[in-house]
C-alpha atoms as a PDB file:
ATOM      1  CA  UNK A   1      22.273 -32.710 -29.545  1.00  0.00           C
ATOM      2  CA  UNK A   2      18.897 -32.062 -28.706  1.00  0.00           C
ATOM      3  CA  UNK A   3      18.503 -34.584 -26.086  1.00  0.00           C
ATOM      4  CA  UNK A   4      21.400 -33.645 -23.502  1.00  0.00           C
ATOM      5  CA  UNK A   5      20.022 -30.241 -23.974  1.00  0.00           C
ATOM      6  CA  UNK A   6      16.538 -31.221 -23.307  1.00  0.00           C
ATOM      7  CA  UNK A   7      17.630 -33.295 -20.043  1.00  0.00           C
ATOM      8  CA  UNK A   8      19.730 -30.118 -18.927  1.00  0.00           C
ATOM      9  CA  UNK A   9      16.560 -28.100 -19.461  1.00  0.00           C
ATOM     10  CA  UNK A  10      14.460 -30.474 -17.444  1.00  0.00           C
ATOM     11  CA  UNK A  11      17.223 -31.297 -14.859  1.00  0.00           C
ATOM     12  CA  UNK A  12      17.971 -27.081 -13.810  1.00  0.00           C
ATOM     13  CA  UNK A  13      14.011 -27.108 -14.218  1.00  0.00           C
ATOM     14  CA  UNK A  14      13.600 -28.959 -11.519  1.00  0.00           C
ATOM     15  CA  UNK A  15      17.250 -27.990  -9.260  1.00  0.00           C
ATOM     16  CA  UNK A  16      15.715 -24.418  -9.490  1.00  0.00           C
ATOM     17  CA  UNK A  17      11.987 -24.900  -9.867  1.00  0.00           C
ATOM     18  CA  UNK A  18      11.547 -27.385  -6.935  1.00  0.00           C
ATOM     19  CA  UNK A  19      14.608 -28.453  -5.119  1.00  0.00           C
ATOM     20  CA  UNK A  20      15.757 -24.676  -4.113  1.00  0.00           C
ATOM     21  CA  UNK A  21      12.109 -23.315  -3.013  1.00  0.00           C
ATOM     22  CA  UNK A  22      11.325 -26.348  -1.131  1.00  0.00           C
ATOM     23  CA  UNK A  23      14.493 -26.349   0.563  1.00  0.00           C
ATOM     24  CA  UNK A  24      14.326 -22.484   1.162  1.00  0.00           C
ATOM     25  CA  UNK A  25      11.288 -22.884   2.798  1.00  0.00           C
ATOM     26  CA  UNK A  26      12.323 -26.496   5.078  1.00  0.00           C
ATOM     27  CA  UNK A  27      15.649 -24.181   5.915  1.00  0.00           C
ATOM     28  CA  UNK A  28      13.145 -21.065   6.972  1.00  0.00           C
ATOM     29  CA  UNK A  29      10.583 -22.956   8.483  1.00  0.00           C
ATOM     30  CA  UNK A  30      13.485 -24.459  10.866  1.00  0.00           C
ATOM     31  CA  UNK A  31      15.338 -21.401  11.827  1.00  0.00           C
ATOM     32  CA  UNK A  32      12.440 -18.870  11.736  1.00  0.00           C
ATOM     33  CA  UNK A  33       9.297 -20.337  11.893  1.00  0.00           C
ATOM     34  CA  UNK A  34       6.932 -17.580  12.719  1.00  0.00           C
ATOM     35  CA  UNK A  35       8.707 -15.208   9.685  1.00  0.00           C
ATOM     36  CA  UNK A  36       8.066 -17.962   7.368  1.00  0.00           C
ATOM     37  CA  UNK A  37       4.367 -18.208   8.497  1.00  0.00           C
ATOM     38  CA  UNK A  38       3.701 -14.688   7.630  1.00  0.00           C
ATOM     39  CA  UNK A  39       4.593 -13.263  11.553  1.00  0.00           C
ATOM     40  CA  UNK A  40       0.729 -13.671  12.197  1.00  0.00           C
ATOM     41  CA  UNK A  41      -0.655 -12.318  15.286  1.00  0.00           C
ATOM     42  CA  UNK A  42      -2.817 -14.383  17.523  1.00  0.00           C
ATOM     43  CA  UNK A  43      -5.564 -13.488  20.598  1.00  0.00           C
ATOM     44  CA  UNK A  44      -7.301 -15.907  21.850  1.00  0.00           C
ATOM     45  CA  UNK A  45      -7.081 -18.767  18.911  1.00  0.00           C
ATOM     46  CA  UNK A  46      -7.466 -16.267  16.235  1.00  0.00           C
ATOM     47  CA  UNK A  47      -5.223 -14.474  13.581  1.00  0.00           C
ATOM     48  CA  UNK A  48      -5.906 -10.800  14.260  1.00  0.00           C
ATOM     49  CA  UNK A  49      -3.230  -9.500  11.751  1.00  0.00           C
ATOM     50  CA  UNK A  50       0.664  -9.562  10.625  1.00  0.00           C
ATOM     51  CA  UNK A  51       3.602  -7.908  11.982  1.00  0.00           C
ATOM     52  CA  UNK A  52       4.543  -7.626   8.040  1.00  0.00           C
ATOM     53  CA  UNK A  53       1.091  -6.194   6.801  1.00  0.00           C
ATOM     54  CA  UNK A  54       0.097  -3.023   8.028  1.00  0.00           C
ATOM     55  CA  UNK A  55      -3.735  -2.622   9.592  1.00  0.00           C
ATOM     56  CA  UNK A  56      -6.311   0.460   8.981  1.00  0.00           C
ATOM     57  CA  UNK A  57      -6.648   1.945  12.675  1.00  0.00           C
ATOM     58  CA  UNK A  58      -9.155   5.041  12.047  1.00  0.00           C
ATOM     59  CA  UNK A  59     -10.250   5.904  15.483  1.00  0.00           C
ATOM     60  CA  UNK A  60      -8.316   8.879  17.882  1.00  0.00           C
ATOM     61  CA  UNK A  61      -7.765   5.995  20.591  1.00  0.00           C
ATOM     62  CA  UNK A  62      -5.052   4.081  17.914  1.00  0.00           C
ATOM     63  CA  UNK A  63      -1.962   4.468  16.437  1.00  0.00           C
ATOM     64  CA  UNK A  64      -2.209   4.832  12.677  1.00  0.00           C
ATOM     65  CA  UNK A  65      -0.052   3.747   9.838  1.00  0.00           C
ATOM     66  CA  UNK A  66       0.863   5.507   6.814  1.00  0.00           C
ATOM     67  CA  UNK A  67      -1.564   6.225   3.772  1.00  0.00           C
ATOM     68  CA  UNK A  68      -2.000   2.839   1.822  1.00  0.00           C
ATOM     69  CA  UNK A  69      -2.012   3.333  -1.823  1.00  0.00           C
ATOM     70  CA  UNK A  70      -4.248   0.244  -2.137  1.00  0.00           C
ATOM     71  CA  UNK A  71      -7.128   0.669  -4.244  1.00  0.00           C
ATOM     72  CA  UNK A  72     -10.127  -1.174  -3.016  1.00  0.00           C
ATOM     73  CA  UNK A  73     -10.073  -0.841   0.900  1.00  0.00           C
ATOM     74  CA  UNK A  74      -6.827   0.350   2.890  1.00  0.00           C
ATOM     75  CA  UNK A  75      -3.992  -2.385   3.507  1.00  0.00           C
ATOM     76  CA  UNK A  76      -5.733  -4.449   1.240  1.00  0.00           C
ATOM     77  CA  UNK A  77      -2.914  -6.781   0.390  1.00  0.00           C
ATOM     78  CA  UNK A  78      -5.049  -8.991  -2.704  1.00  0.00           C
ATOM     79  CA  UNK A  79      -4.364  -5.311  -4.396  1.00  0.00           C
ATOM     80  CA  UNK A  80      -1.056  -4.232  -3.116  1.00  0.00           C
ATOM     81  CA  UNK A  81       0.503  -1.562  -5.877  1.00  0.00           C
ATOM     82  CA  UNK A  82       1.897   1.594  -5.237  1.00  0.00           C
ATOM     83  CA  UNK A  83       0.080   4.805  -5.932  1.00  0.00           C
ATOM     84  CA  UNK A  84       2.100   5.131  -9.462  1.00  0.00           C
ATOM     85  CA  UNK A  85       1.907   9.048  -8.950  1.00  0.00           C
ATOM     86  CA  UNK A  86       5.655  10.456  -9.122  1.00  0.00           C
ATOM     87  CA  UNK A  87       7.010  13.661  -7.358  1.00  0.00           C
ATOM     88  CA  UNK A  88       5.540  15.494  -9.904  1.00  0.00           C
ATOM     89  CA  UNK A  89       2.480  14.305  -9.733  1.00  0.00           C
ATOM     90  CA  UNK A  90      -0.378  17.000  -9.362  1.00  0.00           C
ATOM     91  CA  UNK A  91      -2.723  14.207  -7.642  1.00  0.00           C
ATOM     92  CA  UNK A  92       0.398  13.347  -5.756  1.00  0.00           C
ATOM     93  CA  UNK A  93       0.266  17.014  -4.190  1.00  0.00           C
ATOM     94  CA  UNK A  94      -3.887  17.372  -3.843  1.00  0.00           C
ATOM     95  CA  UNK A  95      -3.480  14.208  -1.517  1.00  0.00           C
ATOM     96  CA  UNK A  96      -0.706  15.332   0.584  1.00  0.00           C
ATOM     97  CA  UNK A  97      -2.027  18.999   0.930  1.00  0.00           C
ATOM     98  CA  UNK A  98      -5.072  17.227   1.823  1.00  0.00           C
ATOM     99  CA  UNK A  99      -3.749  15.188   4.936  1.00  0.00           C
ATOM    100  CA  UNK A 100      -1.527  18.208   5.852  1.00  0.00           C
ATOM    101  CA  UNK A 101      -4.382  20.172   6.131  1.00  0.00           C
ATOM    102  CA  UNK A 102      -3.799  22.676   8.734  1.00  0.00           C
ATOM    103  CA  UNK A 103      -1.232  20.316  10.808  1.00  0.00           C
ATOM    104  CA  UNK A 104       2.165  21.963  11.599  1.00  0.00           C
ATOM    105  CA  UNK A 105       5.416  19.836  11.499  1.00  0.00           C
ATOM    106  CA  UNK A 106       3.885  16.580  10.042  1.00  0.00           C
ATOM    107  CA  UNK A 107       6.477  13.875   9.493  1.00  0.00           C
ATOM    108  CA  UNK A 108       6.378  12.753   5.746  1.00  0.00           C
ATOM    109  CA  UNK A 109       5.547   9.252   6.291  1.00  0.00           C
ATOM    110  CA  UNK A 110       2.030  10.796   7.892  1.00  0.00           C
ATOM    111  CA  UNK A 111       1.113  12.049   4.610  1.00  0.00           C
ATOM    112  CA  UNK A 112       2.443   9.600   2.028  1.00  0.00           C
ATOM    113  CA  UNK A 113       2.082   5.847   1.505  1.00  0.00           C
ATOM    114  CA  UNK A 114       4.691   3.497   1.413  1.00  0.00           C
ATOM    115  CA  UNK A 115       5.690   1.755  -2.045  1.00  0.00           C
ATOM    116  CA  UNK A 116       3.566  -1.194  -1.533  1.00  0.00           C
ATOM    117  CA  UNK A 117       0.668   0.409   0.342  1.00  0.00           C
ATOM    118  CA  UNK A 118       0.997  -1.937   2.827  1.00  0.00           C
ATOM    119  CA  UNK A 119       4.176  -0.822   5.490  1.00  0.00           C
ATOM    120  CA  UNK A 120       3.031  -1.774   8.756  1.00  0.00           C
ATOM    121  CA  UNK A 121       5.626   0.769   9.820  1.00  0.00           C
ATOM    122  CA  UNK A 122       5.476   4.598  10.504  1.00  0.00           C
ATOM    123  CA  UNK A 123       8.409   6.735  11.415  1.00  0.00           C
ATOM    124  CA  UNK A 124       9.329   7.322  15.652  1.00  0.00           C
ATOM    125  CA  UNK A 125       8.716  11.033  14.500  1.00  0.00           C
ATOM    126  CA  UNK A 126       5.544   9.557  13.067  1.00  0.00           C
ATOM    127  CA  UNK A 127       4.494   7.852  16.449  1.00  0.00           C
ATOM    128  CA  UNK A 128       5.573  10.719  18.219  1.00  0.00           C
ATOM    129  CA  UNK A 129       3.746  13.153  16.502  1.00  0.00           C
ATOM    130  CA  UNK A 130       0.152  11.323  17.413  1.00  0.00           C
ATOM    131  CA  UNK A 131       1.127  10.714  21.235  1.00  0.00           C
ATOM    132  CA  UNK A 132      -1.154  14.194  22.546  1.00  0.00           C
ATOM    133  CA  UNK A 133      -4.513  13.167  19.839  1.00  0.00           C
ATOM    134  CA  UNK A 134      -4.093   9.130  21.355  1.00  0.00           C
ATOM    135  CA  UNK A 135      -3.214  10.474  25.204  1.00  0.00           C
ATOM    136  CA  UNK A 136      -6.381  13.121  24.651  1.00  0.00           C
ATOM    137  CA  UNK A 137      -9.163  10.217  23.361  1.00  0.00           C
ATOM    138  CA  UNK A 138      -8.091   7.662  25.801  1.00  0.00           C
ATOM    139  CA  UNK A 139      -7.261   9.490  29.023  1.00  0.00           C
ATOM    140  CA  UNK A 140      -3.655   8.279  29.332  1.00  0.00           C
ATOM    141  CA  UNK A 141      -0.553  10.925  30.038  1.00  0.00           C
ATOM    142  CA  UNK A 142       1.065  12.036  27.032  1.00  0.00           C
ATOM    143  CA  UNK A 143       4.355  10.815  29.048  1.00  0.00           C
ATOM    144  CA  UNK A 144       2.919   7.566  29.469  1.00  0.00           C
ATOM    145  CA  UNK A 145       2.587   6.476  26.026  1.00  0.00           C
ATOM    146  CA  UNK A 146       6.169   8.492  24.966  1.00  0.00           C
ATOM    147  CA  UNK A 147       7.550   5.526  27.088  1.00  0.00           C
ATOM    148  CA  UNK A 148       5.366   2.964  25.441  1.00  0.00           C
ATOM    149  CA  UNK A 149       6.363   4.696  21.849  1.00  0.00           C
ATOM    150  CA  UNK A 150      10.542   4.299  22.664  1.00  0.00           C
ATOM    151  CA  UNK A 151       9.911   0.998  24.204  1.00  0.00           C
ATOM    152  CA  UNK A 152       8.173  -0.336  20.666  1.00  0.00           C
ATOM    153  CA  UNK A 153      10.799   1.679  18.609  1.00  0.00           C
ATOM    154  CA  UNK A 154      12.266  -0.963  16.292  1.00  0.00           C
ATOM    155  CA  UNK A 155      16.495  -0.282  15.716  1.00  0.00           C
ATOM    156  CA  UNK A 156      17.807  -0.193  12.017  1.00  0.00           C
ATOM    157  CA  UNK A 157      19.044  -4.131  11.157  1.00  0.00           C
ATOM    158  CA  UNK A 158      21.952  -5.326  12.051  1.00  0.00           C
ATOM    159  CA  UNK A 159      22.363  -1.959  13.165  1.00  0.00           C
ATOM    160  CA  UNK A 160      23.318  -0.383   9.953  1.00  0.00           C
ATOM    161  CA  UNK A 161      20.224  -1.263   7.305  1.00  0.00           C
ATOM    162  CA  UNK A 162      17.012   1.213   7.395  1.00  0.00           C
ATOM    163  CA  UNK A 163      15.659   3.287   9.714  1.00  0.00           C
ATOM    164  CA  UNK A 164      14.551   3.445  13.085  1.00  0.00           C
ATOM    165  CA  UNK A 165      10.746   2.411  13.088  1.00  0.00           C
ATOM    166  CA  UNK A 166       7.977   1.520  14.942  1.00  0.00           C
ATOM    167  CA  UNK A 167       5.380  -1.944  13.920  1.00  0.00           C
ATOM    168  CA  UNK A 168       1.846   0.149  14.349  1.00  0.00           C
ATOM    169  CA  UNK A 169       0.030  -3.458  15.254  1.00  0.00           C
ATOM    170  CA  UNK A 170       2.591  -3.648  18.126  1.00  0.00           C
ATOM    171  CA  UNK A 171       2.609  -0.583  19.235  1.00  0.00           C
ATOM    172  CA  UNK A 172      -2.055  -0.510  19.532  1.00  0.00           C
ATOM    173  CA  UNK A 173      -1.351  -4.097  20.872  1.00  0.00           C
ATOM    174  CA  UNK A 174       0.590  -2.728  23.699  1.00  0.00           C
ATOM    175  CA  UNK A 175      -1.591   0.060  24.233  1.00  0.00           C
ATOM    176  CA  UNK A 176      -4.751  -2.090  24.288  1.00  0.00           C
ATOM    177  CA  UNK A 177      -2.802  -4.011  27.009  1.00  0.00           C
ATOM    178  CA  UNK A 178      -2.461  -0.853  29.140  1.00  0.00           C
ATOM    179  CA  UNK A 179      -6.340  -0.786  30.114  1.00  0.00           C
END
């Protein structure tokens, strides 16, 4: 009895331990090779960042993300964990009164992080929201990068899953391709 049960064991060990991810990954690798390799972006030779992972842009002349909840430095993803802190949460509501801070009409995904602390999305409100502060530090009309915002606005899936968004890394790509 113990031996058929044993081989079983070993045999859906390997079906499901080996067999599946390896073919998962051939089948990925094939039909969407640059999602399986992490949608990494490339200048010049070099991996500047992921379409999947967002990317701290501080300065007035970017785009920036949401808040990232990581601990250590922003978008860190070796320590990707959400912020824990619930909608009850007095910390929760120090931090968000904090990045409100005098702004009027600030979409919510300006002032709170995504469940991983890593969305290298923001909201087209978001995006739309920053267009004068970006169009003031880099001399460029405010109508000028509204186009570029609607032109990097990402659909929902399939037309039906999510929201409308826009990829941050994109979006600073294109605009760093305007000068």
């Amino acid at each position: 009895m113990l031996r058929p049960l044993l081989s079983l064991l070993l045999g859906f060990t390997l079906l499901v331990g080996v067999v599946v991810p390896l073919g998962v990954t051939a089948l990925a690798g094939l039909t969407m090779p640059d999602r399986a390799g992490g949608s990494l972006v490339r200048r010049e030779g070099r991996v500047i960042g992921s379409t999947l992972i967002g990317q701290n842009f501080e300065d007035d002349v970017w785009f920036q993300g949401r808040p990232s909840a990581t601990a250590a430095a922003p978008y860190d993803a070796a320590s990707s964990a959400a912020s824990q802190l619930g909608p009850t949460s007095a910390a929760l509501l120090t931090s968000v009164i904090a990045r409100v801070a005098g702004r009027r009409d600030v979409p919510a995904d300006a002032v709170t992080g995504s469940g991983s602390g890593l969305d290298p999305h923001i909201s087209p409100e978001n995006a739309r929201a920053q267009i004068a502060r970006v169009a003031a530090a880099r001399g460029l009309s405010p109508e000028r990068l509204a186009a570029l915002v609607e032109h990097h606005t990402e659909g929902r899936e399939f037309g039906l899953l999510g929201q409308p968004r826009v990829n941050v890394l994109r979006l600073n790509l294109a605009l760093e391709a305007q000068r």
